[in-house]
C-alpha atoms as a PDB file:
ATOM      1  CA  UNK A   1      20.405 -32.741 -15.591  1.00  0.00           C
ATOM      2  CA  UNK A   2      18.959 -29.228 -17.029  1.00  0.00           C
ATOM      3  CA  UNK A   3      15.086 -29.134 -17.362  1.00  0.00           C
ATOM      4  CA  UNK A   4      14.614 -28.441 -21.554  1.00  0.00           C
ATOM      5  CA  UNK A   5      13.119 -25.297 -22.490  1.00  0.00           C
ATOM      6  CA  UNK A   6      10.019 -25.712 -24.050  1.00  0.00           C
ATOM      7  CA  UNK A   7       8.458 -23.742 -27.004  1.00  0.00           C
ATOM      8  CA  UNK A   8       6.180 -21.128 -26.645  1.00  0.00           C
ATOM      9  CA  UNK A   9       3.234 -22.038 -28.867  1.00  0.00           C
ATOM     10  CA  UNK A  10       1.606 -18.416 -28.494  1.00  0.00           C
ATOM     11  CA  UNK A  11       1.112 -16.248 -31.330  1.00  0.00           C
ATOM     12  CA  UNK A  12       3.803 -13.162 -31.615  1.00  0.00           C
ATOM     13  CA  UNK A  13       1.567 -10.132 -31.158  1.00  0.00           C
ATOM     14  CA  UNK A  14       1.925  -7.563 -34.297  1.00  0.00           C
ATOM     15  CA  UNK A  15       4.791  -5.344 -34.079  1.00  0.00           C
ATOM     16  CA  UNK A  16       2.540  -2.705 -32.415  1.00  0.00           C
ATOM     17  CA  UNK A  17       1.162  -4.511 -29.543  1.00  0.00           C
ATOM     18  CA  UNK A  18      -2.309  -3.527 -28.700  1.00  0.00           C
ATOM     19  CA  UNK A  19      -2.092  -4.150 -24.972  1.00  0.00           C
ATOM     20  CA  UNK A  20       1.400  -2.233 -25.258  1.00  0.00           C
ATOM     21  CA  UNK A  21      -0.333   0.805 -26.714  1.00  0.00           C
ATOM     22  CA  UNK A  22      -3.117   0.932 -24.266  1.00  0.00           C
ATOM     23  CA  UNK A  23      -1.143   0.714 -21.508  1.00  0.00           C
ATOM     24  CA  UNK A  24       0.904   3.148 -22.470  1.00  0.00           C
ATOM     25  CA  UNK A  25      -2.631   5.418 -22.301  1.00  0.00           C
ATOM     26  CA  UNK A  26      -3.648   4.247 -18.798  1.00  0.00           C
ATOM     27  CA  UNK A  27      -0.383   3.001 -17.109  1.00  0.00           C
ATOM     28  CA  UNK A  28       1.205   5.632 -14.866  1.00  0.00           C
ATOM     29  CA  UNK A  29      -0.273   7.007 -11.536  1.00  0.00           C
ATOM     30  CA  UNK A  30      -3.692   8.854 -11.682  1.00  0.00           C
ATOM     31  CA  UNK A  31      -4.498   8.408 -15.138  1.00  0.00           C
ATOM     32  CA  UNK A  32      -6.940   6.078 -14.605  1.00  0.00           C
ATOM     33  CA  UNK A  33      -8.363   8.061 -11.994  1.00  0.00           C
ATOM     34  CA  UNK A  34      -8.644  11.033 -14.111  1.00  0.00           C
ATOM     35  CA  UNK A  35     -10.205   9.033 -16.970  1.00  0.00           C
ATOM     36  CA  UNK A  36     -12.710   7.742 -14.309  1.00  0.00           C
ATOM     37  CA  UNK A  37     -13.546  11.203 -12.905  1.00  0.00           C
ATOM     38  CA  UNK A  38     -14.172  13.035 -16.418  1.00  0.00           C
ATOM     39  CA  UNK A  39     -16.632   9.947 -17.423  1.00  0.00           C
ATOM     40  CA  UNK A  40     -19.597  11.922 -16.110  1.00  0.00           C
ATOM     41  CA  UNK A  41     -18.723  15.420 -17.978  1.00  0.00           C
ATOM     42  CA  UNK A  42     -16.055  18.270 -18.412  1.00  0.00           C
ATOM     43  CA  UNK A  43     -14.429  19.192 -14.965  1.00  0.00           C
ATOM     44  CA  UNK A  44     -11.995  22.078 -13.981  1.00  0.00           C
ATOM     45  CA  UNK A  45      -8.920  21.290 -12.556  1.00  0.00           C
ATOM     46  CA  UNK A  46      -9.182  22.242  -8.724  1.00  0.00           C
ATOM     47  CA  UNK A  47     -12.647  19.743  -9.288  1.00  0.00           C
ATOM     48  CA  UNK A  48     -10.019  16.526 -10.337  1.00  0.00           C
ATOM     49  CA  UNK A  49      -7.897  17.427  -7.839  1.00  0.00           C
ATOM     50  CA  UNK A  50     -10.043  17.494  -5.050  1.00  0.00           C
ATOM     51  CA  UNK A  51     -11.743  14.022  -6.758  1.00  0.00           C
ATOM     52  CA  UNK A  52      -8.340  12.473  -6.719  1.00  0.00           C
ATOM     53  CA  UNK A  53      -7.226  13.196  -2.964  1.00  0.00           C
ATOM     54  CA  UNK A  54      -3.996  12.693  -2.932  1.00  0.00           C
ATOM     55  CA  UNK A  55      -2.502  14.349  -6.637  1.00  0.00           C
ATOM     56  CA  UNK A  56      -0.410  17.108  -6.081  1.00  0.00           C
ATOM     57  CA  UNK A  57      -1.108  20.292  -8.239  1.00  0.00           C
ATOM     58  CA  UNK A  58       2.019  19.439 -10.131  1.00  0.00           C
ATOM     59  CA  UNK A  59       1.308  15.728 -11.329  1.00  0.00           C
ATOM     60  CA  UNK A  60      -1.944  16.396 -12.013  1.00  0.00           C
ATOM     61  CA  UNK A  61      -1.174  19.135 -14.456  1.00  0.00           C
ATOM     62  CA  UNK A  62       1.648  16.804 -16.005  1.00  0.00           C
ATOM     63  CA  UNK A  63      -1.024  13.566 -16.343  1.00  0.00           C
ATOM     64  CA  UNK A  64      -3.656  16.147 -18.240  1.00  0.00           C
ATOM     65  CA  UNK A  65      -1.014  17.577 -20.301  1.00  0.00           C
ATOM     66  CA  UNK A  66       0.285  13.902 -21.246  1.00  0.00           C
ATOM     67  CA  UNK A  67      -3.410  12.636 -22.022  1.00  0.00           C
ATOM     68  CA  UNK A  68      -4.278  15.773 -24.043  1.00  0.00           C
ATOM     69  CA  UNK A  69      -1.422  14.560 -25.893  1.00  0.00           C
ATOM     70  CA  UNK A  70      -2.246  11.161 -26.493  1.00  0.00           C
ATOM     71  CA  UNK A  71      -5.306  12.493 -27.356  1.00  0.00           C
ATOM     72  CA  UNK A  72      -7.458  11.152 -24.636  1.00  0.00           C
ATOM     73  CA  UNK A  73      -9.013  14.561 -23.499  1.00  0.00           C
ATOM     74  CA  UNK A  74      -9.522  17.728 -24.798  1.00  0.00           C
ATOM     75  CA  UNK A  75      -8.599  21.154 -22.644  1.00  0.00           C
ATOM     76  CA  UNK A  76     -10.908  24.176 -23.463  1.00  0.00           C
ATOM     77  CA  UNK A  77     -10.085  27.420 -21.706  1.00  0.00           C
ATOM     78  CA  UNK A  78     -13.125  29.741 -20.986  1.00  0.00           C
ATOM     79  CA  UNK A  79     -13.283  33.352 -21.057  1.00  0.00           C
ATOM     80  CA  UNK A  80     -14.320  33.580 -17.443  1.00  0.00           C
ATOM     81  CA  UNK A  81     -13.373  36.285 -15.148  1.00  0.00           C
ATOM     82  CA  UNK A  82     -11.201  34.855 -13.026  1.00  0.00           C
ATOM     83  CA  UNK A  83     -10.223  32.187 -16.546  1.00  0.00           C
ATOM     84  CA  UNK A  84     -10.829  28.706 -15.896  1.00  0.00           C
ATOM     85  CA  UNK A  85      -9.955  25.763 -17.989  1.00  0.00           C
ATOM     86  CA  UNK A  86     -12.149  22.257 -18.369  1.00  0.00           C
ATOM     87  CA  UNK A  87     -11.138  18.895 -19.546  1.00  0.00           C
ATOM     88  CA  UNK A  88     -13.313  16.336 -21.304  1.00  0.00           C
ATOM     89  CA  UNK A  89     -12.860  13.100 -22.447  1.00  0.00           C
ATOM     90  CA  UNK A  90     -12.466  12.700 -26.151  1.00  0.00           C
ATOM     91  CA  UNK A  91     -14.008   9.973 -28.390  1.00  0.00           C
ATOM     92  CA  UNK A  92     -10.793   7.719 -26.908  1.00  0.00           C
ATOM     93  CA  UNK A  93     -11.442   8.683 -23.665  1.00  0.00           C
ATOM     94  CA  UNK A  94     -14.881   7.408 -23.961  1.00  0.00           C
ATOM     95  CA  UNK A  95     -13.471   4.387 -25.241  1.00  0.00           C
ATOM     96  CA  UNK A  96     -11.377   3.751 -22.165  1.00  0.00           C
ATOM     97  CA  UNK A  97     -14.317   3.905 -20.082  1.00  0.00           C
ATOM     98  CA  UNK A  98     -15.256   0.506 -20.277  1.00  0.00           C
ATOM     99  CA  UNK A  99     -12.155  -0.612 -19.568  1.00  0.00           C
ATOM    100  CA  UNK A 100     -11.660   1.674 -16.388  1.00  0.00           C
ATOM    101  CA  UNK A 101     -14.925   0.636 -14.850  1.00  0.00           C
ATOM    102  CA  UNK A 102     -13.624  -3.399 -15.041  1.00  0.00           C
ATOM    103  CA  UNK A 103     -10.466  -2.689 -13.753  1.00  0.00           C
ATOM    104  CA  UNK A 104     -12.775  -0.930 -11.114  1.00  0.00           C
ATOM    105  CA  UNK A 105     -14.867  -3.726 -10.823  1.00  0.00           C
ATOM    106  CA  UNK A 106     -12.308  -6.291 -10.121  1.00  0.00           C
ATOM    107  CA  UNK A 107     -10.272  -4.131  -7.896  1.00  0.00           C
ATOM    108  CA  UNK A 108     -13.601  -4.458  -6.044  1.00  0.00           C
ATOM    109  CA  UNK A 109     -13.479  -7.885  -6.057  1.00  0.00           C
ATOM    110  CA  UNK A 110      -9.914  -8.139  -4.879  1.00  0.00           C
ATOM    111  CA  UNK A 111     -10.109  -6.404  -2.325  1.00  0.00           C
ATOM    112  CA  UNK A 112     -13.340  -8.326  -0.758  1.00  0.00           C
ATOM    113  CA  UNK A 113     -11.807 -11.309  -1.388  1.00  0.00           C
ATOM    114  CA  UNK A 114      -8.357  -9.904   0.979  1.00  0.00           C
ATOM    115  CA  UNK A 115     -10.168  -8.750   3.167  1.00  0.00           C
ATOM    116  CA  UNK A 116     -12.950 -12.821   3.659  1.00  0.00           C
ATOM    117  CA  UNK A 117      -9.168 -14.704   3.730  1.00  0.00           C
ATOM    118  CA  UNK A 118      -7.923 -11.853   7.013  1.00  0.00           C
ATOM    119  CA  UNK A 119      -8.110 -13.773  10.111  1.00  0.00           C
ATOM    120  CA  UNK A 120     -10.195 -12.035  12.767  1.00  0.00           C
ATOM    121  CA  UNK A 121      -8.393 -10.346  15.583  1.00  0.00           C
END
């Protein structure tokens, strides 16, 4: 005999979901860690990607270019000799912060909790 489906008694969420929109910001590889690594101030690219071991020159510039876009930072070039270019966080950017650090803060968590339930060799 099939098991009835039951009704889902949640409420729809608008037709713009607000998790779906801020995900969209902060979903994707290294965003967060770029938002996390501006919080303290404007840095130059070669700065975020050394902070971000790992990002190749190429993603990187594609994740700023996408949250300049969105509107989470700002790019200002300076009239340096050699040029050089900083990002900032925007008001939005700002915003995210929060949110970054408890995603931080649980990863923490997680991850002390994996490593209390690891049997000892």
């Amino acid at each position: 005999m099939p098991v009835p489906m039951r009704k889902n008694r949640v409420v729809p969420p608008p037709a713009e979901c607000p998790l779906t929109a801020c995900m969209r910001v902060i979903g994707g590889a290294w965003k967060p860690h770029i938002i996390w690594y501006l919080r303290d101030g404007p840095r130059r690219f070669g700065e975020l990607r050394r902070d971000a071991s790992g990002i190749s020159a190429k993603v990187l510039s594609a994740r700023l270019v996408e949250l300049e876009a969105m509107g989470v930072i700002t790019r200002r070039a300076k009239r340096t000799s050699p040029p050089t270019v900083e990002y900032a966080l925007t008001e939005v950017g700002r915003e995210l912060q929060p949110l970054i650090a408890a995603i931080v803060d649980v990863g923490h968590r997680l991850k002390l909790r994996s490593e209390k339930a690891r049997p000892l060799r």
